[in-house]
C-alpha atoms as a PDB file:
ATOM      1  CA  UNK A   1     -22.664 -29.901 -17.607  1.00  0.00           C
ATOM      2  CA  UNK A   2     -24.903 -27.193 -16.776  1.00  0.00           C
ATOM      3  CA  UNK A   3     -25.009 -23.280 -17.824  1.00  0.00           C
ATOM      4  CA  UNK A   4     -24.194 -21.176 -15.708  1.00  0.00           C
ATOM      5  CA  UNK A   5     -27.061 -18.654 -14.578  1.00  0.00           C
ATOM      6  CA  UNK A   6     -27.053 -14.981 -16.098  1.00  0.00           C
ATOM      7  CA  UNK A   7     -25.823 -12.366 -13.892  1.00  0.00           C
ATOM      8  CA  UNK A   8     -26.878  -9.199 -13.910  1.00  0.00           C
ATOM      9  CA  UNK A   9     -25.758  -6.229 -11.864  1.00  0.00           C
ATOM     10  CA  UNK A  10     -28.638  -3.067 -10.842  1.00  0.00           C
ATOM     11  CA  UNK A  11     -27.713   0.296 -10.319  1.00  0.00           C
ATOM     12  CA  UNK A  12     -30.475   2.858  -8.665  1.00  0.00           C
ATOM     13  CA  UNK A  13     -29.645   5.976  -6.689  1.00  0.00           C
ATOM     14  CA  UNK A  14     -33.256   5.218  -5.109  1.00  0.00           C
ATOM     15  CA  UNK A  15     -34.176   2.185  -2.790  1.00  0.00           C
ATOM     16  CA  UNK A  16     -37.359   1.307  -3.514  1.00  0.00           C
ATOM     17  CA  UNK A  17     -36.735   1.554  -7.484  1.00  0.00           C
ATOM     18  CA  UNK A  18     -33.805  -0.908  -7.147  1.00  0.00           C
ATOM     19  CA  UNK A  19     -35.849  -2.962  -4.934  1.00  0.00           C
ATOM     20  CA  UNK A  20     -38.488  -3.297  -7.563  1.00  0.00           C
ATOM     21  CA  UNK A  21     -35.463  -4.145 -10.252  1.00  0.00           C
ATOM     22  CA  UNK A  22     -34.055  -6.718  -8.154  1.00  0.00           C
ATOM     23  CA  UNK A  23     -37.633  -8.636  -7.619  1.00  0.00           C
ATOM     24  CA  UNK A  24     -38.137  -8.067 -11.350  1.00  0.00           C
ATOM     25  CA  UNK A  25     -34.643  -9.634 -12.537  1.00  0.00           C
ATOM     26  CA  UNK A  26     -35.297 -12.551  -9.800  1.00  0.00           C
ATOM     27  CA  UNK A  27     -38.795 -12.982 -11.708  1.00  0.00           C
ATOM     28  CA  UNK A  28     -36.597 -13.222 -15.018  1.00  0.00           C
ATOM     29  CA  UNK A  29     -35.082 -16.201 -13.243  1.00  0.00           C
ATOM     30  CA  UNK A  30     -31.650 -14.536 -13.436  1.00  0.00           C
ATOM     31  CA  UNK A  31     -28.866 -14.004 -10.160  1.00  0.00           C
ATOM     32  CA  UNK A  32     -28.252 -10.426  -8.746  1.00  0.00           C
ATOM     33  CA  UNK A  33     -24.133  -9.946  -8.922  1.00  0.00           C
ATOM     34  CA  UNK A  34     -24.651  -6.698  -6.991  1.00  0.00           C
ATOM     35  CA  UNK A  35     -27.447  -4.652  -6.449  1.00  0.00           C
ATOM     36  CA  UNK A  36     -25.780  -0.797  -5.955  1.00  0.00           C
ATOM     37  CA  UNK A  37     -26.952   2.775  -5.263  1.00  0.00           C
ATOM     38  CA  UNK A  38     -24.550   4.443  -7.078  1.00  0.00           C
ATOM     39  CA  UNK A  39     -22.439   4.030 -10.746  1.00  0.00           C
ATOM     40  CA  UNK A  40     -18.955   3.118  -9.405  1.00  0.00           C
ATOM     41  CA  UNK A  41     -20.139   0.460  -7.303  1.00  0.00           C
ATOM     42  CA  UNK A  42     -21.854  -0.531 -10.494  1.00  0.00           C
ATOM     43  CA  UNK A  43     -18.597  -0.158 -12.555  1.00  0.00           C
ATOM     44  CA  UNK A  44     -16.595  -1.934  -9.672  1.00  0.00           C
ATOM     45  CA  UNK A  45     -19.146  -5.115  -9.629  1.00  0.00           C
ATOM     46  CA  UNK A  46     -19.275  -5.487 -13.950  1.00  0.00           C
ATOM     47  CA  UNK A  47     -15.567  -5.391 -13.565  1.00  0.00           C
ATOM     48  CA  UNK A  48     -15.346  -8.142 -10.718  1.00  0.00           C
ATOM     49  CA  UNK A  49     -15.981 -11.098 -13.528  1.00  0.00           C
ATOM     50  CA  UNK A  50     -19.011 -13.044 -15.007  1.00  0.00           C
ATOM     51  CA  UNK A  51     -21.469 -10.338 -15.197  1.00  0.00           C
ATOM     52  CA  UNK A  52     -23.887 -10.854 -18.561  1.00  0.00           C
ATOM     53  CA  UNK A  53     -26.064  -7.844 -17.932  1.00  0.00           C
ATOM     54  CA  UNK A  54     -25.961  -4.208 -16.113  1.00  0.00           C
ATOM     55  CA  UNK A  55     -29.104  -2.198 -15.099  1.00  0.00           C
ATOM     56  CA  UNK A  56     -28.061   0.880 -15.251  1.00  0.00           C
ATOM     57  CA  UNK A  57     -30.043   3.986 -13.821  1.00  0.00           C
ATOM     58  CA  UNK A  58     -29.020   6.823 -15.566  1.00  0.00           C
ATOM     59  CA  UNK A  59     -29.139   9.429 -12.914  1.00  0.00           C
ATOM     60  CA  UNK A  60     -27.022   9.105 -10.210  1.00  0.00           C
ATOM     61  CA  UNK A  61     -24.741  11.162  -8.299  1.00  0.00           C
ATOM     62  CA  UNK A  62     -20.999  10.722  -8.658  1.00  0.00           C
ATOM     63  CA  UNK A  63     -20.812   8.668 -11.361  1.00  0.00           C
ATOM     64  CA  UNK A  64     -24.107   8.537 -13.568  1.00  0.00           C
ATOM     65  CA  UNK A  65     -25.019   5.870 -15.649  1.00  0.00           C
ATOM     66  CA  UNK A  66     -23.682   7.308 -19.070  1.00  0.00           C
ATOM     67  CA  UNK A  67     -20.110   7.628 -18.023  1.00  0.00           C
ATOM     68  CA  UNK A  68     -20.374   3.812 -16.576  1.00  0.00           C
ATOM     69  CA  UNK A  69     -21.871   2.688 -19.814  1.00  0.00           C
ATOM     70  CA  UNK A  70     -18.695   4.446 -21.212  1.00  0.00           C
ATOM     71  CA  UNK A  71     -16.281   2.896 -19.160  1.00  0.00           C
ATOM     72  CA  UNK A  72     -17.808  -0.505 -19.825  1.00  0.00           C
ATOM     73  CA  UNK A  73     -17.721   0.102 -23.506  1.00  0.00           C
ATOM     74  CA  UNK A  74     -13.911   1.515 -23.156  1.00  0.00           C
ATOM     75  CA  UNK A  75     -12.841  -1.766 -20.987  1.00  0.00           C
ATOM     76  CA  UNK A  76     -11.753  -4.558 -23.478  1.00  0.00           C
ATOM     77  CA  UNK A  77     -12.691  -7.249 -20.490  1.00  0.00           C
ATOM     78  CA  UNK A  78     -16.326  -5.867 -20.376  1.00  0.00           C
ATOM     79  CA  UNK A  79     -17.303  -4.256 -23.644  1.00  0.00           C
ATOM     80  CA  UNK A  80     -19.431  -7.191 -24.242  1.00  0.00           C
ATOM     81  CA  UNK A  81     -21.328  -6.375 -21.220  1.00  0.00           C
ATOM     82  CA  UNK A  82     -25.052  -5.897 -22.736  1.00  0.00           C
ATOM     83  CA  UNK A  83     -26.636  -2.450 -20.503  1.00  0.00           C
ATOM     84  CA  UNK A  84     -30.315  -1.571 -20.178  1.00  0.00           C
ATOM     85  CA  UNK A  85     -30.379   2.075 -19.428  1.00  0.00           C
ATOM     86  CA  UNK A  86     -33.040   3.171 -17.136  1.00  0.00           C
ATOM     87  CA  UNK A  87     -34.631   6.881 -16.853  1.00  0.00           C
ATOM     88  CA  UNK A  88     -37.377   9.336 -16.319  1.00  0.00           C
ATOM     89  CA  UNK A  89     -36.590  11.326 -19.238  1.00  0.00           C
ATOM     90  CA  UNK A  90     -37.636   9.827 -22.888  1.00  0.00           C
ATOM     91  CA  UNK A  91     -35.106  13.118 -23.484  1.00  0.00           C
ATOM     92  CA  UNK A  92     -32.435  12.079 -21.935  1.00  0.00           C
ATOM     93  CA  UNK A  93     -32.362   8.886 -23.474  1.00  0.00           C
ATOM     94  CA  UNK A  94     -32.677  10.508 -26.707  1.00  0.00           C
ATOM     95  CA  UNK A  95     -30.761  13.743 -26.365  1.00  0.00           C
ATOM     96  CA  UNK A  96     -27.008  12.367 -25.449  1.00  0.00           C
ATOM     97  CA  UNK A  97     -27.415   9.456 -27.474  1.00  0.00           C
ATOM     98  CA  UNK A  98     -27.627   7.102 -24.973  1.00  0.00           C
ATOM     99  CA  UNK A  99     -29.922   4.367 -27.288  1.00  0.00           C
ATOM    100  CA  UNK A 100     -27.852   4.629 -29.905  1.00  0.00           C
ATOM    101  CA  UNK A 101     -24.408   4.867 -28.649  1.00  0.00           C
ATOM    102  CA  UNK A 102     -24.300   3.615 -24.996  1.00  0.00           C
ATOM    103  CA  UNK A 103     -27.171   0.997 -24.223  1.00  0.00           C
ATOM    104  CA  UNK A 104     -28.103  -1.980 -25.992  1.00  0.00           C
ATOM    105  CA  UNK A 105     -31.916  -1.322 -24.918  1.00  0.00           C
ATOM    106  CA  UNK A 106     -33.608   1.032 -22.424  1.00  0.00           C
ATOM    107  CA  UNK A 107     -36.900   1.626 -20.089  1.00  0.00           C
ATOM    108  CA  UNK A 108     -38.913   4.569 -18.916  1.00  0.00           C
ATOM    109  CA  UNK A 109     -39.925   5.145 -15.898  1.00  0.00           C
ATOM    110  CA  UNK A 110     -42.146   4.244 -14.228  1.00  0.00           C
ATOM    111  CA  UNK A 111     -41.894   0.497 -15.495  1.00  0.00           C
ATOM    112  CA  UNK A 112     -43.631  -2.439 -14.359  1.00  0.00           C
ATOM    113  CA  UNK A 113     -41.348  -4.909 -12.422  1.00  0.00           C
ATOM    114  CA  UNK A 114     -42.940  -7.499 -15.409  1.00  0.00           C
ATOM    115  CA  UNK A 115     -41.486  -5.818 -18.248  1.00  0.00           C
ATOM    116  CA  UNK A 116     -38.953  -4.933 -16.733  1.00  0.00           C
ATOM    117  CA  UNK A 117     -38.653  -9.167 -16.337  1.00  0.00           C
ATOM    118  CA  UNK A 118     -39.307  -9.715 -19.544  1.00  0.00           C
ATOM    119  CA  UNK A 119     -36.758  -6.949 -21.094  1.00  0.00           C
ATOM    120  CA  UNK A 120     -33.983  -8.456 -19.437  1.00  0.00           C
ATOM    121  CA  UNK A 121     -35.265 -12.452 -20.249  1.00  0.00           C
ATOM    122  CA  UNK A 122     -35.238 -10.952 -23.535  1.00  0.00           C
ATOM    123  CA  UNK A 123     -32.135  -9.214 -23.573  1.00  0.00           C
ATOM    124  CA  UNK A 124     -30.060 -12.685 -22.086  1.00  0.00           C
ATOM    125  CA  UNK A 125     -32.464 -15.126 -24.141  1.00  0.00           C
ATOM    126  CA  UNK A 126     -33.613 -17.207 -21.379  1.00  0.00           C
ATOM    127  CA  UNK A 127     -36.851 -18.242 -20.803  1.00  0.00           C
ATOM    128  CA  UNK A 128     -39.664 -18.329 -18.394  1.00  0.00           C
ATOM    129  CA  UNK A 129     -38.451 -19.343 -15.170  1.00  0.00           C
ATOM    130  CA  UNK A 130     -40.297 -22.234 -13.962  1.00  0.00           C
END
């Protein structure tokens, strides 16, 4: 019996910064559950089943990425949904608790796509893909 591959869902308002997240999580050798612009689509695709991991951008309109770490946190079925917050703002990560509270680990942008990689290979514990 093999394990199943991690699945991790991205959420970026912008295109070309999702872009970059998707071909760094397929460099961490993981799948891409969804790939969304926006945090209910996000919300909607952790809560569809089987996701290990959620990108989360924390600016976005509608719903931003704090009140979908919340409802993931709320949610019995997904609380154990591990997030990587992503922002601009070293103070926003730091000013509404997000670190702390919200996020098991975060990024600044700009990132590169390989640490990026090797936050979320860290995060899931899986190695190198070969």
């Amino acid at each position: 019996m093999t394990d199943r591959a991690k699945r991790v869902v991205i959420a970026d308002d912008d295109d070309d910064i999702r872009g970059l997240m998707v071909i760094a999580a397929g460099r961490a050798g993981v799948e891409i559950a969804a790939a969304v612009d926006n945090g209910r689509a996000a919300l909607d695709a952790v809560r569809s089943g089987d996701v290990d991991l959620v990108v989360l951008d924390i600016s976005m309109p509608g719903m931003n990425g704090v009140e979908v770490a919340d409802a993931i946190r709320e949610d019995a079925a997904t609380s154990g949904t591990l997030i990587l917050m992503v922002s601009a703002s070293v103070q926003l990560l730091t000013d509404h608790g997000v670190v702390a509270d919200r996020s098991d680990s975060f990024i600044i942008k700009p990132f590169s796509p390989r640490v990026l990689a090797q936050r979320i290979r860290d995060m899931l514990a899986v190695g190198e893909p070969v």
